[in-house]
C-alpha atoms as a PDB file:
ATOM      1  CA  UNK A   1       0.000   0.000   0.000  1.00  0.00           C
ATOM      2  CA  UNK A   2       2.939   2.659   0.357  1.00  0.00           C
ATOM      3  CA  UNK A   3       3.689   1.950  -3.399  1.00  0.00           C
ATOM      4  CA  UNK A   4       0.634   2.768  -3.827  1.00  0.00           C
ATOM      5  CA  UNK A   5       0.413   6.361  -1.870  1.00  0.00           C
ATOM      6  CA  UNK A   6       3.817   7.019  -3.384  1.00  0.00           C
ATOM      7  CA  UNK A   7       2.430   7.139  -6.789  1.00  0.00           C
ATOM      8  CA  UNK A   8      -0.928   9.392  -6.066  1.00  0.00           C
ATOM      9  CA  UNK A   9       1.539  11.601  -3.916  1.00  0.00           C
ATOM     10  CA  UNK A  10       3.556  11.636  -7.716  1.00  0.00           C
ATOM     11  CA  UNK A  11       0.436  12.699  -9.205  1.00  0.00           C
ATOM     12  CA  UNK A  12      -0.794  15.204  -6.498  1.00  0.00           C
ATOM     13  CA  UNK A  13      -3.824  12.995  -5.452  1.00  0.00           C
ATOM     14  CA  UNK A  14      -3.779  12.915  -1.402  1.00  0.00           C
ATOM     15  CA  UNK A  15      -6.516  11.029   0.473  1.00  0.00           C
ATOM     16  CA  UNK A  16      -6.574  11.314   4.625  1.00  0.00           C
ATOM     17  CA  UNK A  17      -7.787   8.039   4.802  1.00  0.00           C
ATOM     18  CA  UNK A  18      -7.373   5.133   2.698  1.00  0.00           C
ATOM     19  CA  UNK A  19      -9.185   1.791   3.301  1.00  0.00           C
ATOM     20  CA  UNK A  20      -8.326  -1.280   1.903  1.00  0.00           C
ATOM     21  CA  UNK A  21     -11.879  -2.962   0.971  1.00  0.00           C
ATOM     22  CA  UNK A  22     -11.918  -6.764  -0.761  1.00  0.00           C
ATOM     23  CA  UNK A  23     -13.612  -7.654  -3.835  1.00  0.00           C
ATOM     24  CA  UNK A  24     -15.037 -10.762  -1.506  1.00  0.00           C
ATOM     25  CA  UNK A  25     -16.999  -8.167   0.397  1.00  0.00           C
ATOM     26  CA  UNK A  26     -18.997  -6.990  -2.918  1.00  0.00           C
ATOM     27  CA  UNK A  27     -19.458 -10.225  -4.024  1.00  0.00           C
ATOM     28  CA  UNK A  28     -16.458 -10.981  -6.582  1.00  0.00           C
ATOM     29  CA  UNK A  29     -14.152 -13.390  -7.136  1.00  0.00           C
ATOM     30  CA  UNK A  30     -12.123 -10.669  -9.284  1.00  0.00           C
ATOM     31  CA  UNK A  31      -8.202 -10.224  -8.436  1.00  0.00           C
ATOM     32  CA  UNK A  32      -8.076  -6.411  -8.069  1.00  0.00           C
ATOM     33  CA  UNK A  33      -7.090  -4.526  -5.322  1.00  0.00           C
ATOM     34  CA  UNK A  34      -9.773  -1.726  -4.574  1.00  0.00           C
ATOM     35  CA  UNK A  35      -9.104   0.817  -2.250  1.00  0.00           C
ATOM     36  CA  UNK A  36     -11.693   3.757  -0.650  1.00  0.00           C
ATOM     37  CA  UNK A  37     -10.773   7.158   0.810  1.00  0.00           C
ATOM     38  CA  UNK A  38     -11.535  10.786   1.317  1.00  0.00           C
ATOM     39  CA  UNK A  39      -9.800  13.086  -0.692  1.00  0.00           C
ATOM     40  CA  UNK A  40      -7.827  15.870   1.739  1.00  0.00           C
ATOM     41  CA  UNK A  41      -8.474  19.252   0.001  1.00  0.00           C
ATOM     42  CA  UNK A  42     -12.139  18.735  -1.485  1.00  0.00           C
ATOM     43  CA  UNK A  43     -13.768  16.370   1.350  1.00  0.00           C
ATOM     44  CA  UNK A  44     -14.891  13.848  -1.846  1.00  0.00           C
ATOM     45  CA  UNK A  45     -15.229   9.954  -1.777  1.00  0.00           C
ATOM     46  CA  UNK A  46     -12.589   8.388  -4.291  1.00  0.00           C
ATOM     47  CA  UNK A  47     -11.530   5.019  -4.785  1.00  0.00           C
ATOM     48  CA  UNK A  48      -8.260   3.344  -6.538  1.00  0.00           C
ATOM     49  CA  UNK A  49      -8.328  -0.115  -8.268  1.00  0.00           C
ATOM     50  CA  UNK A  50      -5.401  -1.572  -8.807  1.00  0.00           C
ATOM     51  CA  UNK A  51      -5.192  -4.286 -11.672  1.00  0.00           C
ATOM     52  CA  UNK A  52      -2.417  -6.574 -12.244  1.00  0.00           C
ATOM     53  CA  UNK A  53      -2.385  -9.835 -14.691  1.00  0.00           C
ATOM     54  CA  UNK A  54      -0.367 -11.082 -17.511  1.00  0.00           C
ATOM     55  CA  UNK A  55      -3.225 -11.143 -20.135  1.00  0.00           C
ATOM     56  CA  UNK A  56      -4.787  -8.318 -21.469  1.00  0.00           C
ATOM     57  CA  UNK A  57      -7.598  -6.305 -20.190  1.00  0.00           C
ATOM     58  CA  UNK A  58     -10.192  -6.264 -22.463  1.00  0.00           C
ATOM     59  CA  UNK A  59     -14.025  -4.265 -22.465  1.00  0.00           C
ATOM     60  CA  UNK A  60     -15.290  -7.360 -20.951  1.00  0.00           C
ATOM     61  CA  UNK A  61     -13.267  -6.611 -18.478  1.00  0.00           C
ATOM     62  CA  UNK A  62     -13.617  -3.080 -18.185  1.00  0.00           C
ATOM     63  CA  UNK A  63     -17.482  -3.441 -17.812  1.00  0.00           C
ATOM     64  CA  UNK A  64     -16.911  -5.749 -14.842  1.00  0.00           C
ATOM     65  CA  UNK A  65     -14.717  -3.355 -13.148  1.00  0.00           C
ATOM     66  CA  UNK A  66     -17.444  -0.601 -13.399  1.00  0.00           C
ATOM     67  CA  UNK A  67     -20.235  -2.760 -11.500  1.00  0.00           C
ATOM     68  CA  UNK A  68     -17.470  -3.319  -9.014  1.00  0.00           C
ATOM     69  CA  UNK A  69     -17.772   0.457  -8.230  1.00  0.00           C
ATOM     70  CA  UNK A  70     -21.282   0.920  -8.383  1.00  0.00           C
ATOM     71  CA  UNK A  71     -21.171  -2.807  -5.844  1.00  0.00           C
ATOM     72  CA  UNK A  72     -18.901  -0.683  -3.651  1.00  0.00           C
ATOM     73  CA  UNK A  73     -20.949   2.498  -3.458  1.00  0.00           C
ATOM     74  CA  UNK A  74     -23.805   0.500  -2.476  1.00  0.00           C
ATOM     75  CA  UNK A  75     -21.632  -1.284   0.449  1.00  0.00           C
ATOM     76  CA  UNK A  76     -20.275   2.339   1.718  1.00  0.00           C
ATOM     77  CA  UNK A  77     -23.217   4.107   0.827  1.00  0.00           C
ATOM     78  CA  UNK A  78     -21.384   7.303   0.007  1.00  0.00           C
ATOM     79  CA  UNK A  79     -21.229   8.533  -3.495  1.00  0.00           C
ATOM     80  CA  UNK A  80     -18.194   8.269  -5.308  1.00  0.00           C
ATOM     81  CA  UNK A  81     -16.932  10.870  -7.624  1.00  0.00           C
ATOM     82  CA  UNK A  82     -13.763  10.565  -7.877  1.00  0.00           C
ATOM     83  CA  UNK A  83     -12.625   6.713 -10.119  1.00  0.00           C
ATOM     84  CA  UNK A  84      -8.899   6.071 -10.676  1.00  0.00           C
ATOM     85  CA  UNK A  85      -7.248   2.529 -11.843  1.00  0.00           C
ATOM     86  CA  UNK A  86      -3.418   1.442 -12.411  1.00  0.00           C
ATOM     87  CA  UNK A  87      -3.415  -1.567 -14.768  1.00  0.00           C
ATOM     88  CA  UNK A  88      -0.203  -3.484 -15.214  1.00  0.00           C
ATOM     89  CA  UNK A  89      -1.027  -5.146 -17.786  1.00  0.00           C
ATOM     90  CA  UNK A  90      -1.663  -4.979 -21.719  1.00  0.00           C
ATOM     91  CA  UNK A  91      -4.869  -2.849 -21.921  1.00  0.00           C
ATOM     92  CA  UNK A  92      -6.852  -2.761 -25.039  1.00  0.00           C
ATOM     93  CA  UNK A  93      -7.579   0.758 -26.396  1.00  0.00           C
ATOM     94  CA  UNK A  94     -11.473   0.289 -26.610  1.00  0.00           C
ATOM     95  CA  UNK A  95     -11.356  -0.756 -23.084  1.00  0.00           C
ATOM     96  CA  UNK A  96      -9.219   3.029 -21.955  1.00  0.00           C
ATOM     97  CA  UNK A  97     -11.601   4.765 -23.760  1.00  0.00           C
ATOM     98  CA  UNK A  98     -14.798   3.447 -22.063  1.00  0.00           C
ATOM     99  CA  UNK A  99     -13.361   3.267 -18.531  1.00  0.00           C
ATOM    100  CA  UNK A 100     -12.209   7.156 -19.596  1.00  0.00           C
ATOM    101  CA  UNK A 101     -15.775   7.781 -20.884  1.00  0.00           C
ATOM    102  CA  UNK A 102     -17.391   6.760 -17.363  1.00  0.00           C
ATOM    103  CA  UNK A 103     -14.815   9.396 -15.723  1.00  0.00           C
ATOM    104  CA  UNK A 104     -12.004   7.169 -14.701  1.00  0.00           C
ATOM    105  CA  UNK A 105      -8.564   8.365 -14.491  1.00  0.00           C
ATOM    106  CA  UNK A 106      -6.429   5.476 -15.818  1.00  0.00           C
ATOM    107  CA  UNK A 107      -3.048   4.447 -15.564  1.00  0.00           C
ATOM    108  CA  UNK A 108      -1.336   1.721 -17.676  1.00  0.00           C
ATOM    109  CA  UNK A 109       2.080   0.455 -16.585  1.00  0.00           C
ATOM    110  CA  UNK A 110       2.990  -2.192 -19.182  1.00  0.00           C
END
């Protein structure tokens, strides 16, 4: 998880608390690391996925990782408006444009 703040710190995203929640608790089998906070300047509800595979992510994919959000607004009950995702992994182009469509901030690494 301190890689992790590390890299928002890099790109000037701060949260004052960060909680570590497990796609188990909404219901998926999915290997992703999601993570919920509160931003510190503007007092909003973000999360961060964090995807890593070998194969590539694919809009399949990328549809299933957007019901994971809406699963974990539900479990919080907060509303979310801040949506950001590292992928390290291949990532199809149609995929990054429709997670970037819904208003997430994405970051591949491969």
């Amino acid at each position: 998880m301190k890689a992790l703040v590390e890299f928002l710190n890099q790109k000037n995203i701060i949260f004052k608390s960060l909680k570590e929640i497990t796609p188990k608790e909404l219901g998926s089998r999915k290997k992703v690391s999601i993570y919920f906070g509160v931003e510190l300047k503007e007092n909003y509800y973000g999360m961060v996925m964090e995807l890593q595979k070998k194969s590539r992510v694919l809009r399949k994919e990328a549809g299933d990782l957007m019901l994971l959000h809406e699963k974990l607004e539900q479990y919080t009950g907060n509303k979310i408006t801040k949506k950001y995702i590292i992928i390290k992994a291949p990532l199809c182009s149609h995929a990054k444009a429709m997670l970037e469509e819904h208003g997430w901030k994405v970051w591949n690494e491969k």
